[in-house]
N, C-alpha and C. Protein backbone atom coordinates (compact mmCIF):
# COMPACT_ATOMS: atom_id res chain seq x y z
N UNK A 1 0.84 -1.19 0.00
CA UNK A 1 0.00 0.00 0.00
C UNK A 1 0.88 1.25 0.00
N UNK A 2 1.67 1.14 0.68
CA UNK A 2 2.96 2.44 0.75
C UNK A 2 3.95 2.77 -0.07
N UNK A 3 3.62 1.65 -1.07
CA UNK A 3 4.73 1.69 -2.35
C UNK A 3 3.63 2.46 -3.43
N UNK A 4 2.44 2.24 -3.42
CA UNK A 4 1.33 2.32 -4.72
C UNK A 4 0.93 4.12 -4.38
N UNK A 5 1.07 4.27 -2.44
CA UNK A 5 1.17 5.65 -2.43
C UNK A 5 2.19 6.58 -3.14
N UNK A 6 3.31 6.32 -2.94
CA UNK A 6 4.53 6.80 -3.28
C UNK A 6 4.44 6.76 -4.45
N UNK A 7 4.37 5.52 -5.50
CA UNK A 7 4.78 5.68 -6.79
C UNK A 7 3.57 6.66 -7.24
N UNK A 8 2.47 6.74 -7.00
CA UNK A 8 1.04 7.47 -7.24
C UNK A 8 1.71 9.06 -7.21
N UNK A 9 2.47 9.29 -5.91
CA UNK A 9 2.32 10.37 -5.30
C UNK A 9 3.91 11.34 -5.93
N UNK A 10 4.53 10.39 -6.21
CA UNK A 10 6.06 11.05 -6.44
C UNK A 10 6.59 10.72 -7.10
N UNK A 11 6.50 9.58 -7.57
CA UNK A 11 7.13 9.01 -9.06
C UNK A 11 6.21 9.08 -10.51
N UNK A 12 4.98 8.83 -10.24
CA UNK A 12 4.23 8.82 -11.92
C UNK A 12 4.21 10.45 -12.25
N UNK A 13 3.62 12.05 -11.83
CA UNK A 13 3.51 12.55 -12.35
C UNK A 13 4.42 13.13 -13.06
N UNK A 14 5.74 12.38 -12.68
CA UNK A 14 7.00 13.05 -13.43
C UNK A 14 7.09 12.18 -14.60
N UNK A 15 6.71 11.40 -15.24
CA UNK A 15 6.71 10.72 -16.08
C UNK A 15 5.34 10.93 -17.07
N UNK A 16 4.57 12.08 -16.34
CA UNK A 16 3.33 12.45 -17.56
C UNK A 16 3.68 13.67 -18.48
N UNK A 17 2.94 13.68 -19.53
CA UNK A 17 3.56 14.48 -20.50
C UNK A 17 2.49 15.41 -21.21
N UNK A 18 2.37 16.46 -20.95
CA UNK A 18 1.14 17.26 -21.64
C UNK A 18 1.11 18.69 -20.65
N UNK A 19 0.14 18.73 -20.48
CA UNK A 19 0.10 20.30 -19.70
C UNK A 19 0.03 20.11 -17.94
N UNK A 20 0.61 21.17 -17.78
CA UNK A 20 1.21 21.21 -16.42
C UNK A 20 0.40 20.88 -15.42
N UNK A 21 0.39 20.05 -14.34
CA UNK A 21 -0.43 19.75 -13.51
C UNK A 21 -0.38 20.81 -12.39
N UNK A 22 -1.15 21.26 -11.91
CA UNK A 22 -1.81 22.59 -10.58
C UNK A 22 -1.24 21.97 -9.38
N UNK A 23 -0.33 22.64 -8.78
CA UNK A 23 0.31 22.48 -7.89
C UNK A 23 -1.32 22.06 -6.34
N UNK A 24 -2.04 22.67 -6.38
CA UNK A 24 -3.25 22.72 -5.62
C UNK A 24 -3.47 21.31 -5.36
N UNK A 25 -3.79 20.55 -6.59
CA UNK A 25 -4.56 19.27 -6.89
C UNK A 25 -3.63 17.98 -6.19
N UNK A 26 -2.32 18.70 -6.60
CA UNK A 26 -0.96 17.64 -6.24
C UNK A 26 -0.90 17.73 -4.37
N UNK A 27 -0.98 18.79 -4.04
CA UNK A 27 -1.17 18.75 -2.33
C UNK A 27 -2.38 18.39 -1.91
N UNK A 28 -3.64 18.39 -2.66
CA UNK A 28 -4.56 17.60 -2.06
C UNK A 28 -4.63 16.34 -2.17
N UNK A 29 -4.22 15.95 -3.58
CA UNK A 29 -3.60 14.40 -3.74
C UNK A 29 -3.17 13.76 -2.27
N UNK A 30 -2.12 14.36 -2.17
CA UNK A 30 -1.14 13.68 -1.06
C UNK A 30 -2.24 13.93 0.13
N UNK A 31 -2.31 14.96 0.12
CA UNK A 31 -3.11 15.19 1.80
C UNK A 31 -4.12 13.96 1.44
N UNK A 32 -5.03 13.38 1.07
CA UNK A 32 -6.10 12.31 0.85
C UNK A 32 -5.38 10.92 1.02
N UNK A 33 -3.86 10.73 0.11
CA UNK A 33 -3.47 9.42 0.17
C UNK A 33 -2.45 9.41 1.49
N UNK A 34 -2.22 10.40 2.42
CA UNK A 34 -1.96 10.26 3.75
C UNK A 34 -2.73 10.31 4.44
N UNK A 35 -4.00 10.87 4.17
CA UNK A 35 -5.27 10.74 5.87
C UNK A 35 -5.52 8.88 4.99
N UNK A 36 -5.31 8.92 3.92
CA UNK A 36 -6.36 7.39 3.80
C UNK A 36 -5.38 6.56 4.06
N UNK A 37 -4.22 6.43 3.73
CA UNK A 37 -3.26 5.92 4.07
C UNK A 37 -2.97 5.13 5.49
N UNK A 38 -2.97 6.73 6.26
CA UNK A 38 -3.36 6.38 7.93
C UNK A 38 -4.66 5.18 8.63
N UNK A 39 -5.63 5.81 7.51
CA UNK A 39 -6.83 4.97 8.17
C UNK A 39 -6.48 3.40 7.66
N UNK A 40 -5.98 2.92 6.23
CA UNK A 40 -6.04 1.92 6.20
C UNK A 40 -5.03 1.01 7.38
N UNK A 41 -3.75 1.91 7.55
CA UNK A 41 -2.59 1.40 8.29
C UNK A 41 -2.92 1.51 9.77
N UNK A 42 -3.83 2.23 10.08
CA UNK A 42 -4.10 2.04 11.58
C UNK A 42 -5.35 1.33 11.63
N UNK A 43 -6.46 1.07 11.07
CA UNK A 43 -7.63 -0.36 10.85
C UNK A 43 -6.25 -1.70 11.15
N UNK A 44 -5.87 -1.59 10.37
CA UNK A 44 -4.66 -3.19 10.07
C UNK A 44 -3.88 -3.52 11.04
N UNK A 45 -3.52 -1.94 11.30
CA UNK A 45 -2.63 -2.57 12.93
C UNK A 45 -3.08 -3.04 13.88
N UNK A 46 -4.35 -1.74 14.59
CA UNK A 46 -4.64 -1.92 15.77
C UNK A 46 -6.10 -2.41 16.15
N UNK A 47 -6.78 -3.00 14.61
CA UNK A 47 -8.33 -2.82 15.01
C UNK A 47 -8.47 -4.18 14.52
N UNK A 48 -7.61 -4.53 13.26
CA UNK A 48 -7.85 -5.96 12.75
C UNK A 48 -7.63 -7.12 13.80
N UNK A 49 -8.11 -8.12 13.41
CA UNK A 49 -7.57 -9.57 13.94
C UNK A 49 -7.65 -10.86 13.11
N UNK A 50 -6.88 -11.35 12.69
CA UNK A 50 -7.01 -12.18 11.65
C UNK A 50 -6.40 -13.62 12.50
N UNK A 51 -7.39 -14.77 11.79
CA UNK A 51 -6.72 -15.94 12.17
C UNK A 51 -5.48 -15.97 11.67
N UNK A 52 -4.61 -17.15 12.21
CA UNK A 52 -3.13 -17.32 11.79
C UNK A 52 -2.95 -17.95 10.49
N UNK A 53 -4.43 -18.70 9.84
CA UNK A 53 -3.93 -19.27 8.78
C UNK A 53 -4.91 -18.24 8.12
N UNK A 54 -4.88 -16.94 7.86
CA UNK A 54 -5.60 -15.95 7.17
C UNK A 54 -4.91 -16.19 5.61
N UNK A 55 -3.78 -15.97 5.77
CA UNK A 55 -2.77 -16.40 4.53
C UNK A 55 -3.45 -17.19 3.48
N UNK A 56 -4.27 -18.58 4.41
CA UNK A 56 -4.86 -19.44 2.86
C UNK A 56 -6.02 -19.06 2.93
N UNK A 57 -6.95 -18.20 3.36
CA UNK A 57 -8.07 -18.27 3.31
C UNK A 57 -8.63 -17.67 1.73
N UNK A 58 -9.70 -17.91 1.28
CA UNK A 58 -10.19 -17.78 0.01
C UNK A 58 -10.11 -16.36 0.18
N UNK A 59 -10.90 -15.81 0.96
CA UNK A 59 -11.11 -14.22 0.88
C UNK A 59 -9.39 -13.51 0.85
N UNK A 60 -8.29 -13.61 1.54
CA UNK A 60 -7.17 -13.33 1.32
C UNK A 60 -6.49 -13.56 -0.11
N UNK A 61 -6.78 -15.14 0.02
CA UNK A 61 -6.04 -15.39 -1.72
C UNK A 61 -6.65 -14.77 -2.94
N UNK A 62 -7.68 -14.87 -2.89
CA UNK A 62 -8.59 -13.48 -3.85
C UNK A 62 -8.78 -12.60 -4.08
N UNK A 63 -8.94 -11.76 -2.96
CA UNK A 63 -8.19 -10.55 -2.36
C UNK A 63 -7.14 -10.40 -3.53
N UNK A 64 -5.99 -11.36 -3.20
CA UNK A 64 -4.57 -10.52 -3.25
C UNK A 64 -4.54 -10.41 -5.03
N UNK A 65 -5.04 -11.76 -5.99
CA UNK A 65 -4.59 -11.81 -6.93
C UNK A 65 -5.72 -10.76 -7.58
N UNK A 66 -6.60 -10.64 -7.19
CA UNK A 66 -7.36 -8.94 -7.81
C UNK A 66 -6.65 -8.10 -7.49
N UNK A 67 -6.07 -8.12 -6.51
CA UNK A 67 -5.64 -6.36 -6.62
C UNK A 67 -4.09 -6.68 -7.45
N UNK A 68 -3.59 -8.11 -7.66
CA UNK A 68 -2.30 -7.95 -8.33
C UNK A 68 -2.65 -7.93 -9.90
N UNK A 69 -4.07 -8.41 -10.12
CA UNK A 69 -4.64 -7.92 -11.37
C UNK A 69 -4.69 -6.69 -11.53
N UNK A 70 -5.63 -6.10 -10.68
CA UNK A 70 -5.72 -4.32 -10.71
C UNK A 70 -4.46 -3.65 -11.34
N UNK A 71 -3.51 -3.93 -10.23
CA UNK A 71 -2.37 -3.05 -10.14
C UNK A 71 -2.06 -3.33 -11.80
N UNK A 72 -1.61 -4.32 -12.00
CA UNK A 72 -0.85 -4.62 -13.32
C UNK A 72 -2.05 -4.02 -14.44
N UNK A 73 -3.11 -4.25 -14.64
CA UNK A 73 -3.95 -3.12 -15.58
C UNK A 73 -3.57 -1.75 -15.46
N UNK A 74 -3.81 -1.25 -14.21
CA UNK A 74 -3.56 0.09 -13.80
C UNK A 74 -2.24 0.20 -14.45
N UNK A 75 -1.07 0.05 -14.51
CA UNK A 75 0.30 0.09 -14.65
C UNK A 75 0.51 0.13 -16.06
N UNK A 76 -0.11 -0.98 -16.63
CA UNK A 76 0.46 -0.74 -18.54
C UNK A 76 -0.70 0.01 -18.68
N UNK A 77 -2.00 0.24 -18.41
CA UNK A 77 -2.42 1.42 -18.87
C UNK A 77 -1.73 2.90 -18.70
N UNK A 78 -1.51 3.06 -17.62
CA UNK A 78 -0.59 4.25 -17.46
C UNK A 78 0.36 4.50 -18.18
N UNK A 79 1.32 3.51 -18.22
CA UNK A 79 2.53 3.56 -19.64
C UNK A 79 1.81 3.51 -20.99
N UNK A 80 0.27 3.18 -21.36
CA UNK A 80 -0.05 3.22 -22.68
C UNK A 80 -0.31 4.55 -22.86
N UNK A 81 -0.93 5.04 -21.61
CA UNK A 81 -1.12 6.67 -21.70
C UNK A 81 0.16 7.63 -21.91
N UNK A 82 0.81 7.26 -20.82
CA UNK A 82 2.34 7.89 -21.05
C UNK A 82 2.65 8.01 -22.25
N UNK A 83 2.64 6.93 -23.00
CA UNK A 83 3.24 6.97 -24.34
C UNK A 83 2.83 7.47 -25.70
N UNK A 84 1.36 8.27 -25.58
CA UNK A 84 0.53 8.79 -26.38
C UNK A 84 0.96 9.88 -27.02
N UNK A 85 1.43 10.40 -26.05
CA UNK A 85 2.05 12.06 -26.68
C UNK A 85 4.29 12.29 -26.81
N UNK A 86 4.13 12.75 -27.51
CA UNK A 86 5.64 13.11 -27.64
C UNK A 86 5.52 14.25 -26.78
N UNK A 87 7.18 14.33 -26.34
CA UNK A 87 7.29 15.71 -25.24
C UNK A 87 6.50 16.81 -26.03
N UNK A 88 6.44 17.76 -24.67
CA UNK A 88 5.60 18.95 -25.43
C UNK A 88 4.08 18.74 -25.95
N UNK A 89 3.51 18.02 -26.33
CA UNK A 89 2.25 17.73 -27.29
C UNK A 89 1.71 18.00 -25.84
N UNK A 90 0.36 18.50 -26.36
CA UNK A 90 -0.71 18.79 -25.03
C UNK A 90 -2.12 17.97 -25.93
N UNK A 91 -1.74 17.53 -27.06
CA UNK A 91 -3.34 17.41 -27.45
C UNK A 91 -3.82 15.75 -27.20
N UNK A 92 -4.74 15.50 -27.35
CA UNK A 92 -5.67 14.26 -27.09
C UNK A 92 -5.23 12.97 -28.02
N UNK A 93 -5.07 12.38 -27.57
CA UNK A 93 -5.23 10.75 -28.81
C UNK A 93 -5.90 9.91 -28.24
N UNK A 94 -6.18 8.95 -29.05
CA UNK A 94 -6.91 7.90 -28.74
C UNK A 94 -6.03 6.89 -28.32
N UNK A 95 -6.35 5.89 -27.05
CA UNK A 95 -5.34 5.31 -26.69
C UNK A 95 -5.60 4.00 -26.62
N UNK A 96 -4.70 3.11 -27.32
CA UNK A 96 -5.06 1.77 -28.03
C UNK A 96 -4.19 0.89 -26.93
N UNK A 97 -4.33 -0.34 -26.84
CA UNK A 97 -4.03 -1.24 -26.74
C UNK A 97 -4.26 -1.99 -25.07
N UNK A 98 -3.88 -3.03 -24.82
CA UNK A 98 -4.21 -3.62 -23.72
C UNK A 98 -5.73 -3.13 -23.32
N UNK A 99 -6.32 -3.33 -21.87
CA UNK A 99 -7.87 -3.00 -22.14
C UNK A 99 -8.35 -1.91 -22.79
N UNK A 100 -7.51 -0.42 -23.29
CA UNK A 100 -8.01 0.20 -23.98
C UNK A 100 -8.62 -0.25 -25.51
N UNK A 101 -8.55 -1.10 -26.05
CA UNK A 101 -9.43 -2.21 -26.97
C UNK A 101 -10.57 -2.23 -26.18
N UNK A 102 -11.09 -2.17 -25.27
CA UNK A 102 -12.40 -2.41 -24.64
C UNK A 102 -13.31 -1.53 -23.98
N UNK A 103 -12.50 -0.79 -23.36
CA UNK A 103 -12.82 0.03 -22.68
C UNK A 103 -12.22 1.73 -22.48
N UNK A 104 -12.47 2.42 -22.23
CA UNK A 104 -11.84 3.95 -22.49
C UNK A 104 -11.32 4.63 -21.53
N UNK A 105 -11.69 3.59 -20.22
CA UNK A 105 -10.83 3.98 -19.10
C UNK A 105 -10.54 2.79 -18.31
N UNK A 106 -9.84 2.32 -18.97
CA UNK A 106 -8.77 0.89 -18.51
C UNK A 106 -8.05 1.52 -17.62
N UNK A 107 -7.15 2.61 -17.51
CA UNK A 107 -6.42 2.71 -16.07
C UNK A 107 -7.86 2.92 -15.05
N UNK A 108 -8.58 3.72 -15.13
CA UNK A 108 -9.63 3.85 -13.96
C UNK A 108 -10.20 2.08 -13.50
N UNK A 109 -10.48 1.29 -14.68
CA UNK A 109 -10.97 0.04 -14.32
C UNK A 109 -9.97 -0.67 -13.39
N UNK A 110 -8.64 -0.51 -13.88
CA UNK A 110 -7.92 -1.42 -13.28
C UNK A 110 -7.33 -0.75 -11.64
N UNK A 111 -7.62 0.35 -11.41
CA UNK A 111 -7.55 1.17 -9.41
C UNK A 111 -8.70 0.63 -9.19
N UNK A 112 -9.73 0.18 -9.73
CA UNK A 112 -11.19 -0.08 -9.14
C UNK A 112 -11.02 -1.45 -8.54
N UNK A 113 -10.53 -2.21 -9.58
CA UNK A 113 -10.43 -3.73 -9.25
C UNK A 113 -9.24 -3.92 -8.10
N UNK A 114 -7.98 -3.27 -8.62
CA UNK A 114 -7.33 -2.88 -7.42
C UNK A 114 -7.25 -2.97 -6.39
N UNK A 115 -8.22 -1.79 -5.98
CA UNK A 115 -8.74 -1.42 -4.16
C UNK A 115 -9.89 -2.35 -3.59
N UNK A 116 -10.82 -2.94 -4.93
CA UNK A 116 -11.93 -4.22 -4.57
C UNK A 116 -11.00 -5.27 -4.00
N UNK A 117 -10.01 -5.56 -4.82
CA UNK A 117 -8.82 -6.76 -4.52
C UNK A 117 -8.60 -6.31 -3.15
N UNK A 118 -7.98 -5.24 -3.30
CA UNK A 118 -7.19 -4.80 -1.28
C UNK A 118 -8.43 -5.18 -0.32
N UNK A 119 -9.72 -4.69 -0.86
CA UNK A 119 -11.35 -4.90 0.12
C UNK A 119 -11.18 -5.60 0.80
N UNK A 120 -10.87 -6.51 -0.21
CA UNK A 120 -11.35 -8.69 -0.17
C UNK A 120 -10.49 -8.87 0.75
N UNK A 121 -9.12 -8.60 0.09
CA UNK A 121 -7.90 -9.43 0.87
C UNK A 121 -7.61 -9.08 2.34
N UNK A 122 -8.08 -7.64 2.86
CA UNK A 122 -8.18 -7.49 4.27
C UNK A 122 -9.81 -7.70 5.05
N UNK A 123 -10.75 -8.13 3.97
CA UNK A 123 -11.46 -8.12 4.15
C UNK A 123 -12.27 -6.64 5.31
N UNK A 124 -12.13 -5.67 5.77
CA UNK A 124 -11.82 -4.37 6.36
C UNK A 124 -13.37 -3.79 6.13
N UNK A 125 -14.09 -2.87 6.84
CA UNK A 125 -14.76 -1.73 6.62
C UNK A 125 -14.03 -0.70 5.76
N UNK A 126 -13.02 0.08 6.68
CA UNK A 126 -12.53 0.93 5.38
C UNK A 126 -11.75 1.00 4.55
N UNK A 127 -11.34 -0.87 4.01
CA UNK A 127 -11.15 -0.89 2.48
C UNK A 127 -12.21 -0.61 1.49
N UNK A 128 -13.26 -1.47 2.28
CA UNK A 128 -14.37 -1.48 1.12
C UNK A 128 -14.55 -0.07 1.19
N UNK A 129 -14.92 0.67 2.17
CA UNK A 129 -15.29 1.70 1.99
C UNK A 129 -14.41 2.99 1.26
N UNK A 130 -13.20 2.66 0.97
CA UNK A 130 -12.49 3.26 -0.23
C UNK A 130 -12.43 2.56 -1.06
N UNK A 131 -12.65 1.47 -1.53
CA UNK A 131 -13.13 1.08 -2.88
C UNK A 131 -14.41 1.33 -3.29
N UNK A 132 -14.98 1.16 -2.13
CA UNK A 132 -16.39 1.99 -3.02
C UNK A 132 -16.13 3.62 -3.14
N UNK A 133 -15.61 4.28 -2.66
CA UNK A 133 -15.54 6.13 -2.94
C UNK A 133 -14.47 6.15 -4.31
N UNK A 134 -13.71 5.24 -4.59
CA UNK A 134 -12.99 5.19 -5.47
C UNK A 134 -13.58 4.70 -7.10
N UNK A 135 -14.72 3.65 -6.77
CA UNK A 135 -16.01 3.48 -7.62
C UNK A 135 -16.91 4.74 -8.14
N UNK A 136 -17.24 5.27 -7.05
CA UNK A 136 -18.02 6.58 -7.37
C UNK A 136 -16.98 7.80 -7.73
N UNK A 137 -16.06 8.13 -7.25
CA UNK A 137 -15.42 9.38 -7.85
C UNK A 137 -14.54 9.04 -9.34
N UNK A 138 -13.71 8.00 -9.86
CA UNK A 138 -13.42 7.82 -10.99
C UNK A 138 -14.61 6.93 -11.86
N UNK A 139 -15.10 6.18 -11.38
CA UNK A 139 -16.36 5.53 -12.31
C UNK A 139 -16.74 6.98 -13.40
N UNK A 140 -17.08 7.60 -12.94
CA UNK A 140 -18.18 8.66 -13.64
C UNK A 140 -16.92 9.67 -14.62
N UNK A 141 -15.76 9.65 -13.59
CA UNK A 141 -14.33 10.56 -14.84
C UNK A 141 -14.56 9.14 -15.94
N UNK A 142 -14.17 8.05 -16.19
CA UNK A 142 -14.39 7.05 -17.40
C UNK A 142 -15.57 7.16 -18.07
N UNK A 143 -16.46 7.18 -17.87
CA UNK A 143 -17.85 7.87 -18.51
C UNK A 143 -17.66 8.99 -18.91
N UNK A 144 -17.17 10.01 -18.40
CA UNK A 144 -17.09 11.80 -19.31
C UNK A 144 -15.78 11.03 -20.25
N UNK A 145 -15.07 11.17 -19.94
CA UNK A 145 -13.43 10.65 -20.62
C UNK A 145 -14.37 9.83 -22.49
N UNK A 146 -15.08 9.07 -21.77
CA UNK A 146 -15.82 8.44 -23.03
C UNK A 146 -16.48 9.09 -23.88
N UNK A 147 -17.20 9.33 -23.28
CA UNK A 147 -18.26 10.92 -23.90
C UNK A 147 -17.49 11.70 -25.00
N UNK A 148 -16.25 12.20 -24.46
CA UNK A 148 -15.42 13.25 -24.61
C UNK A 148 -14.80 12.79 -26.23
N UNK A 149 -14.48 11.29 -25.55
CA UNK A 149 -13.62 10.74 -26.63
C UNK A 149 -14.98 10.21 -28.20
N UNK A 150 -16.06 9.75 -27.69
CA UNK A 150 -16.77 9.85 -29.04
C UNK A 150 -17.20 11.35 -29.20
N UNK A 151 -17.42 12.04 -29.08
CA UNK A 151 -17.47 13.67 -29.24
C UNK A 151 -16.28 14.21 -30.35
N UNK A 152 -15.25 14.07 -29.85
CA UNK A 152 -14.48 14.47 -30.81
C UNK A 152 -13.70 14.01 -31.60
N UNK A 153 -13.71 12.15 -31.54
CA UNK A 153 -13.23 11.83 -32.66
C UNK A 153 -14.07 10.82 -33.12
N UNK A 154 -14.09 11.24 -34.74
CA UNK A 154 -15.57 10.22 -35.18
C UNK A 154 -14.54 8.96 -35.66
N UNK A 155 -13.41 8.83 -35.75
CA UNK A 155 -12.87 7.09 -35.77
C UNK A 155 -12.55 6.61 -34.70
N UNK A 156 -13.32 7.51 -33.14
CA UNK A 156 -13.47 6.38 -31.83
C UNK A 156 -13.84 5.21 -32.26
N UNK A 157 -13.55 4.09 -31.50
CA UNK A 157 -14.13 2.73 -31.32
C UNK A 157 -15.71 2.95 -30.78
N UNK A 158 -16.72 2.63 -31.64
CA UNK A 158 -18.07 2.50 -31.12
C UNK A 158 -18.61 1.36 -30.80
N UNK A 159 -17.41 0.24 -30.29
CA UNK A 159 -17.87 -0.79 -29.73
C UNK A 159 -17.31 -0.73 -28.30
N UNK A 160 -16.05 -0.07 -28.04
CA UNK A 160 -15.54 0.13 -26.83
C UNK A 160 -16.34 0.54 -25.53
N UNK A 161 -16.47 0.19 -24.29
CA UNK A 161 -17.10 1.01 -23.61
C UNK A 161 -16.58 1.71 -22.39
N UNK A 162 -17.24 2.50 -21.60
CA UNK A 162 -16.33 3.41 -20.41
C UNK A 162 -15.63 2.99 -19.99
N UNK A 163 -15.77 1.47 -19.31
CA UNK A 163 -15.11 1.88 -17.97
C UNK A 163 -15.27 -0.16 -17.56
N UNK A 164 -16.26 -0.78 -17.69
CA UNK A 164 -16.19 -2.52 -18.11
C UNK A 164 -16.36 -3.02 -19.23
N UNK A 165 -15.34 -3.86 -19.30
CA UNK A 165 -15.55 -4.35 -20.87
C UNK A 165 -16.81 -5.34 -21.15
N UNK A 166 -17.13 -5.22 -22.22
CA UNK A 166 -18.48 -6.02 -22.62
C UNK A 166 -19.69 -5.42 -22.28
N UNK A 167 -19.82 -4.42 -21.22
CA UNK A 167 -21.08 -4.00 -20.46
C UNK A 167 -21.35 -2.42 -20.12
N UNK A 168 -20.19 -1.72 -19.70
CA UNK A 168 -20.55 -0.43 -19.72
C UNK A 168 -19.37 0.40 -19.52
């Protein structure tokens, strides 16, 4: 969890390429993934209790390999995005490959499944309960993002959809 903060928080936006990100957005960033941060790391320490063989339990092992799904969607989507624009370029493309074939916000799908994965695997109140705020606040950016993207380019994919593949 403290690595996905960090790389989130201090390593990816230096590797994005287009117009300058608002210093504002970047300190509220952090301020959110340190109060949430806290809550998940102090639930886990001092509130959890897990049997000793939690390790094999279905809800753990399921847990873990969703969110190692998540992450790894989340991740080459990000590098597919990364790689859209040459330095300097600020303008829009369409972004192909891995779930973007399906869907138009494959990195948003794959933090969703992600933090569902983290839910499971600590099984927790406030995992789920940041996977679900994480459902509702990017769910609906993959829906505009879509919108946006059949709006202004008429050789979008009109089979692709927001945000799950096959369904919506």
């Amino acid at each position: 969890l403290c690595f996905l903060i960090y790389l989130r928080t201090f390593i990816y936006p230096f590797f994005t390429r287009g117009r300058p990100f608002p210093l504002q957005l970047l300190f509220f960033g952090m301020l959110f993934c340190i109060y949430n941060g806290f809550l998940q790391g102090y639930y886990l320490i001092y509130c959890a209790e897990y049997p000793n063989d939690w390790c094999t339990d279905i809800r753990f092992t399921s847990g873990l390999l969703l969110f190692l799904l998540g992450m790894g969607i989340n991740i080459h989507s990000d590098l597919l995005l990364r790689q859209l624009r040459k330095p300097g370029e600020v303008t829009y493309k369409i972004p192909q490959g891995g779930l973007f074939t399906y869907v138009s916000g494959a990195n948003y799908f794959g933090e969703i499944v992600e933090w569902f994965g983290f839910a499971i695997a600590t099984w927790s109140l406030p995992a789920f309960a940041f996977a679900f705020f994480t459902l509702c606040c990017i769910g609906p950016r993959a829906y505009h993002h879509h919108r946006y993207y059949l709006k202004t380019f008429t050789d979008y994919p009109k089979s692709r959809k927001a945000l799950i593949p096959f369904v919506f």
